[in-house]
Protein backbone atom coordinates (compact mmCIF):
# COMPACT_ATOMS: atom_id res chain seq x y z
CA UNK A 1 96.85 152.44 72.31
CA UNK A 2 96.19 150.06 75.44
CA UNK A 3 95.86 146.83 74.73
CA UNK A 4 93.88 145.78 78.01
CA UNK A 5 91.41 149.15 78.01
CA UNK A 6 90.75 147.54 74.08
CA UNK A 7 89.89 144.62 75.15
CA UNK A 8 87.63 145.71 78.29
CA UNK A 9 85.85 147.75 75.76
CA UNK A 10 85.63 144.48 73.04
CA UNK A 11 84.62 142.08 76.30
CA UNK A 12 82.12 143.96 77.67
CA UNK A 13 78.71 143.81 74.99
CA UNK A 14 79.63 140.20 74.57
CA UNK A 15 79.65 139.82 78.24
CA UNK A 16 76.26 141.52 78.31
CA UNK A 17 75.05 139.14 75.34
CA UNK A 18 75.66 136.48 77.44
CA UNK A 19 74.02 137.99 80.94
CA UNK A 20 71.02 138.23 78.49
CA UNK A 21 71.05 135.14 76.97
CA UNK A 22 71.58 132.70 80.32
CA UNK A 23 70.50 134.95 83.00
CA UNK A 24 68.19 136.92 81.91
CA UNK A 25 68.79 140.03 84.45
CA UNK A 26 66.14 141.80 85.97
CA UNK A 27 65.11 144.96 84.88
CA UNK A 28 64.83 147.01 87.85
CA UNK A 29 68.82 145.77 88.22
CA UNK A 30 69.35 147.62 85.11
CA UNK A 31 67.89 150.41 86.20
CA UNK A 32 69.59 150.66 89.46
CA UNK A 33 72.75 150.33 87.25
CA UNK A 34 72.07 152.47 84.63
CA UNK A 35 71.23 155.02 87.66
CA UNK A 36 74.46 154.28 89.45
CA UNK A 37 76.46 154.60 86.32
CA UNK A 38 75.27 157.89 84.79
CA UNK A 39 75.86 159.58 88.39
CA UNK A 40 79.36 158.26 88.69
CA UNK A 41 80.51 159.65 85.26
CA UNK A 42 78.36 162.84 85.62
CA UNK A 43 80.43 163.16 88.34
CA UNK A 44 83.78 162.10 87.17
CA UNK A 45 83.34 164.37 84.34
CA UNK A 46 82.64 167.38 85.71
CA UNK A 47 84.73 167.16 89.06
CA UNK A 48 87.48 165.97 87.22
CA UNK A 49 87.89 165.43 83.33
CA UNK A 50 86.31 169.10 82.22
CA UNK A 51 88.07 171.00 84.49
CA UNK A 52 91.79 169.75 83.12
CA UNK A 53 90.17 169.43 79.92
CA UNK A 54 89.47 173.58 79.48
CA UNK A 55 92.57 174.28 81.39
CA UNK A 56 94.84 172.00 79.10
CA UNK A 57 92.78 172.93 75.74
CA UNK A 58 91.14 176.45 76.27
CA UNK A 59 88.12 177.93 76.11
CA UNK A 60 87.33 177.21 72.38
CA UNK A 61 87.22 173.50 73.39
CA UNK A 62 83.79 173.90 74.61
CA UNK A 63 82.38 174.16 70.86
CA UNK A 64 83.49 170.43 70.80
CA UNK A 65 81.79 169.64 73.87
CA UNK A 66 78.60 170.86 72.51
CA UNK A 67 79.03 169.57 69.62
CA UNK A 68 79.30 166.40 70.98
CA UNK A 69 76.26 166.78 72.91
CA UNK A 70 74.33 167.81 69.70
CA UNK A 71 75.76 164.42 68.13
CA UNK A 72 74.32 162.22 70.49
CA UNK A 73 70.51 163.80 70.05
CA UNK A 74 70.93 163.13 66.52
CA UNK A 75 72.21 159.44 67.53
CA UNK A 76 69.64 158.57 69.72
CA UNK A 77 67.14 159.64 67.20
CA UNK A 78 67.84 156.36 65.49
CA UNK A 79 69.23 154.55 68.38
CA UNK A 80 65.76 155.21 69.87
CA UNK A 81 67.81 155.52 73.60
CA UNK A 82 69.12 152.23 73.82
CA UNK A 83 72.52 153.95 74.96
CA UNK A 84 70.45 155.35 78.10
CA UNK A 85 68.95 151.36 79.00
CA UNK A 86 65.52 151.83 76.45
CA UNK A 87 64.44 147.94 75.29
CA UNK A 88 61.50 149.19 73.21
CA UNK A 89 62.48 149.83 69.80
CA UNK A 90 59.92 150.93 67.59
CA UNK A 91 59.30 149.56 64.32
CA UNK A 92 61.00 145.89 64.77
CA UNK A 93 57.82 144.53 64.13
CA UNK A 94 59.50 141.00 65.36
CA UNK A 95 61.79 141.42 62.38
CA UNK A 96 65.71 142.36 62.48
CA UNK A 97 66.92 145.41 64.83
CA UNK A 98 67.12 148.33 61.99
CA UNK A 99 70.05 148.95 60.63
CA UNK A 100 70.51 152.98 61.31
CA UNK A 101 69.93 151.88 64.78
CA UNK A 102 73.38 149.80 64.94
CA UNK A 103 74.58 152.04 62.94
CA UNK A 104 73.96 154.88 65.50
CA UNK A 105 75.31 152.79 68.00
CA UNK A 106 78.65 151.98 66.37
CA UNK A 107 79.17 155.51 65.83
CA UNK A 108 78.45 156.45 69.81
CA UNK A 109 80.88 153.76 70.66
CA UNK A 110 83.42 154.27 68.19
CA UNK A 111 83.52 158.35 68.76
CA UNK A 112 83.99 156.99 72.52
CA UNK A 113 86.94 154.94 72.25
CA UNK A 114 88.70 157.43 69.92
CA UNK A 115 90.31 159.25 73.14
CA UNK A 116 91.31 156.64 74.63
CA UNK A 117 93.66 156.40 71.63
CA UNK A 118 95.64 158.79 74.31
CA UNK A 119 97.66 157.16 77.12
CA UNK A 120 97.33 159.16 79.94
CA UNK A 121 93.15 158.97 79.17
CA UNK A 122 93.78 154.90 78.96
CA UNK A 123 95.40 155.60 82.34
CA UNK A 124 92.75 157.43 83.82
CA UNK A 125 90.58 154.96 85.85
CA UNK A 126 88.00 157.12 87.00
CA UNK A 127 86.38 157.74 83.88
CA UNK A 128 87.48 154.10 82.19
CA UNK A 129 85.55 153.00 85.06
CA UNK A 130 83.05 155.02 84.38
CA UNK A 131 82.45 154.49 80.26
CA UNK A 132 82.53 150.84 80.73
CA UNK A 133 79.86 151.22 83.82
CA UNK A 134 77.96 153.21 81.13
CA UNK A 135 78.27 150.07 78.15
CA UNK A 136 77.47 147.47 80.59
CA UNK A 137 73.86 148.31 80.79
CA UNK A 138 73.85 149.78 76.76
CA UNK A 139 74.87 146.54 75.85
CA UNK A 140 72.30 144.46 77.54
CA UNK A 141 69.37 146.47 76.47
CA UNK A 142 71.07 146.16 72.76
CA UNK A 143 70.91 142.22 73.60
CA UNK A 144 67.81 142.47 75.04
CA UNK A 145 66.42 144.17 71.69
CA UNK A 146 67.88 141.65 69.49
CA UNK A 147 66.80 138.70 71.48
CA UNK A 148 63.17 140.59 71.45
CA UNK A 149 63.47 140.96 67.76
CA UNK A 150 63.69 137.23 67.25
CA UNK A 151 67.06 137.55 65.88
CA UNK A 152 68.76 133.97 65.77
CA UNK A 153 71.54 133.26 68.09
CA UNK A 154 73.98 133.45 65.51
CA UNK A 155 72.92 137.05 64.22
CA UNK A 156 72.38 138.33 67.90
CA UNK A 157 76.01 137.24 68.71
CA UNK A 158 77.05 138.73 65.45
CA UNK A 159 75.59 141.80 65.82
CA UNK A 160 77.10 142.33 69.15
CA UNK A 161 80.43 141.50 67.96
CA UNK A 162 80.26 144.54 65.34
CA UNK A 163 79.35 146.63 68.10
CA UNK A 164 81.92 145.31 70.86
CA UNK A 165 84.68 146.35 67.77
CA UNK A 166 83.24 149.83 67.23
CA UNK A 167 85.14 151.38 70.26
CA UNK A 168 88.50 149.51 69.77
CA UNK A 169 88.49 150.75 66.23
CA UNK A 170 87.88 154.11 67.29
CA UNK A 171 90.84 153.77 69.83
CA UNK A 172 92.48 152.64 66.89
CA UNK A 173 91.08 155.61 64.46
CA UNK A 174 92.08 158.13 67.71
CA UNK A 175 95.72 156.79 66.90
CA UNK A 176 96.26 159.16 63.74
CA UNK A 177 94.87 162.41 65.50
CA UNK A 178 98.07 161.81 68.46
CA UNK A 179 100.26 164.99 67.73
CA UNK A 180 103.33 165.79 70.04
CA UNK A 181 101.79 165.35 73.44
CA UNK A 182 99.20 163.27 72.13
CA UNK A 183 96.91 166.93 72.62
CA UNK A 184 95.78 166.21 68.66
CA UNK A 185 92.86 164.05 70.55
CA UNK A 186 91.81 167.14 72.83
CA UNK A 187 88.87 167.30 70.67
CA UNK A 188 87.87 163.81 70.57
CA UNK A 189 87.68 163.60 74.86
CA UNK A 190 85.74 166.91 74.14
CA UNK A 191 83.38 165.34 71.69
CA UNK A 192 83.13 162.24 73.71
CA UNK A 193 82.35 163.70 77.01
CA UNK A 194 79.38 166.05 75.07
CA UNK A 195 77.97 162.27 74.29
CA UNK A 196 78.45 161.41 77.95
CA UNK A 197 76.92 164.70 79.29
CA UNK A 198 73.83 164.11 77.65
CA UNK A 199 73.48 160.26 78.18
CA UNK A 200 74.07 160.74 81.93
CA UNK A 201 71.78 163.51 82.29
CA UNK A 202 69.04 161.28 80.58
CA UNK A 203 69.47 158.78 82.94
CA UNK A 204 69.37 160.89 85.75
CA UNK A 205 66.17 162.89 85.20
CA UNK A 206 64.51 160.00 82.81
CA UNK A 207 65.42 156.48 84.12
CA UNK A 208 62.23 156.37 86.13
CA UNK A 209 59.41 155.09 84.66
CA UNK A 210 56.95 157.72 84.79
CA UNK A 211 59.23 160.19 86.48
CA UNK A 212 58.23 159.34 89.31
CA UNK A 213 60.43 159.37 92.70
CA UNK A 214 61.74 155.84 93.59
CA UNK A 215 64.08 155.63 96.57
CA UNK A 216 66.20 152.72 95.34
CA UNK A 217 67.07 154.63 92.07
CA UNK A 218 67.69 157.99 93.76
CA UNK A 219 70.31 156.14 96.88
CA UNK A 220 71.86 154.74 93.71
CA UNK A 221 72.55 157.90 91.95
CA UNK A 222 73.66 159.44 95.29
CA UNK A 223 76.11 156.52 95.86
CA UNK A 224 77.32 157.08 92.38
CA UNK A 225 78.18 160.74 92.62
CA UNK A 226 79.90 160.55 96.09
CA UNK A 227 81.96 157.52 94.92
CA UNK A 228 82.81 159.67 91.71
CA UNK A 229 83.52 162.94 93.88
CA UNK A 230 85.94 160.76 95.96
CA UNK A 231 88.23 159.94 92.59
CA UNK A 232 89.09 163.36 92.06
CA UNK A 233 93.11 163.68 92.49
């Protein structure tokens, strides 16, 4: 387990807690982000981490893939998209974020982290890069919500600290599935790239408001995927 990659992974919501708080970033910034992220690990992944991934683990490693993409529908049925940059959560009413939708997003980041339990994924900076592109803007729409929910500062900034500790935990959870070679957490990198796959092609097709074509957004996700395409080994 890498020290540093779990403490990127703790330092990042808070750091978005605290864009949200003072600064107060734009939306259309988030968006361009968001856009910029989901291309770059939509590319990572399948240029680089799916193809080693089926030729390390076989064919039967897809089930885990899909399974992880199956996960993250029934996540972001009570996470109501936040993981994908949505700031509208239904049902606050002005009172507390609901609980199944923390909940949901523990258990996205925590299933996250548990690969990089495995050195060599630690080690891999293309797709580090690219998961913590993909919190940055998760984590200020989950500030964003719990500032708009008229949470106190105190809750918002303890809220955000359970979830900055889900994906450390999971890194340290991913710990007791290392066999010899470390190829025990095969499945979790599966699981966790099905999560990615389907947040990244969200973003992609739905990040627009209305669908509609917006040049900014669209130079963005073309920026992302060459810069992702030019990682590959």
């Amino acid at each position: 387990m890498s020290p540093i990659v779990a403490i990127a992974f703790f330092a990042v919501p808070l750091l978005a807690g605290a864009l949200v708080r003072w600064m107060k970033p734009d939306a259309r910034w988030l968006r361009l982000l968001l856009s910029f992220s989901g291309a770059f690990l939509l590319a990572v992944v399948f240029l680089h981490m799916l193809p080693e991934l089926y030729e390390e683990a076989g064919a039967s490693i897809g089930a885990w893939v899909l399974g992880g993409f199956l996960l993250q529908v029934v996540l972001e049925f009570f996470s109501h998209g936040i993981e994908h940059g949505h700031m509208h959560v239904h049902g606050t009413g002005g009172k507390a974020l609901p609980f199944l939708t923390l909940a949901s997003l523990c258990i996205h980041s925590f299933a996250e982290g548990m690969p990089f339990a495995d050195p060599e994924v630690a080690a891999n900076t293309p797709f580090l890069t690219g998961v913590l592109l993909h919190k940055m803007p998760m984590a200020v729409a989950l500030a964003t919500v719990l500032q708009r929910s008229g949470a106190g500062m105190g809750r918002s900034w303890l809220l955000l600290t359970v979830f900055a500790l889900a994906a450390p935990l999971g890194m340290l959870a991913g710990t007791a599935f290392s066999g010899p070679g470390h190829h025990g957490l095969d499945g979790m990198l599966a699981l966790a790239i099905g999560m990615l796959l389907h947040i990244s092609t969200t973003i992609i097709f739905e990040s627009a408001p209305e669908h509609r074509f917006n040049a900014q957004r669209f130079a963005a996700v073309i920026v992302g995927t060459l810069l992702g395409a030019l990682t590959m080994h």
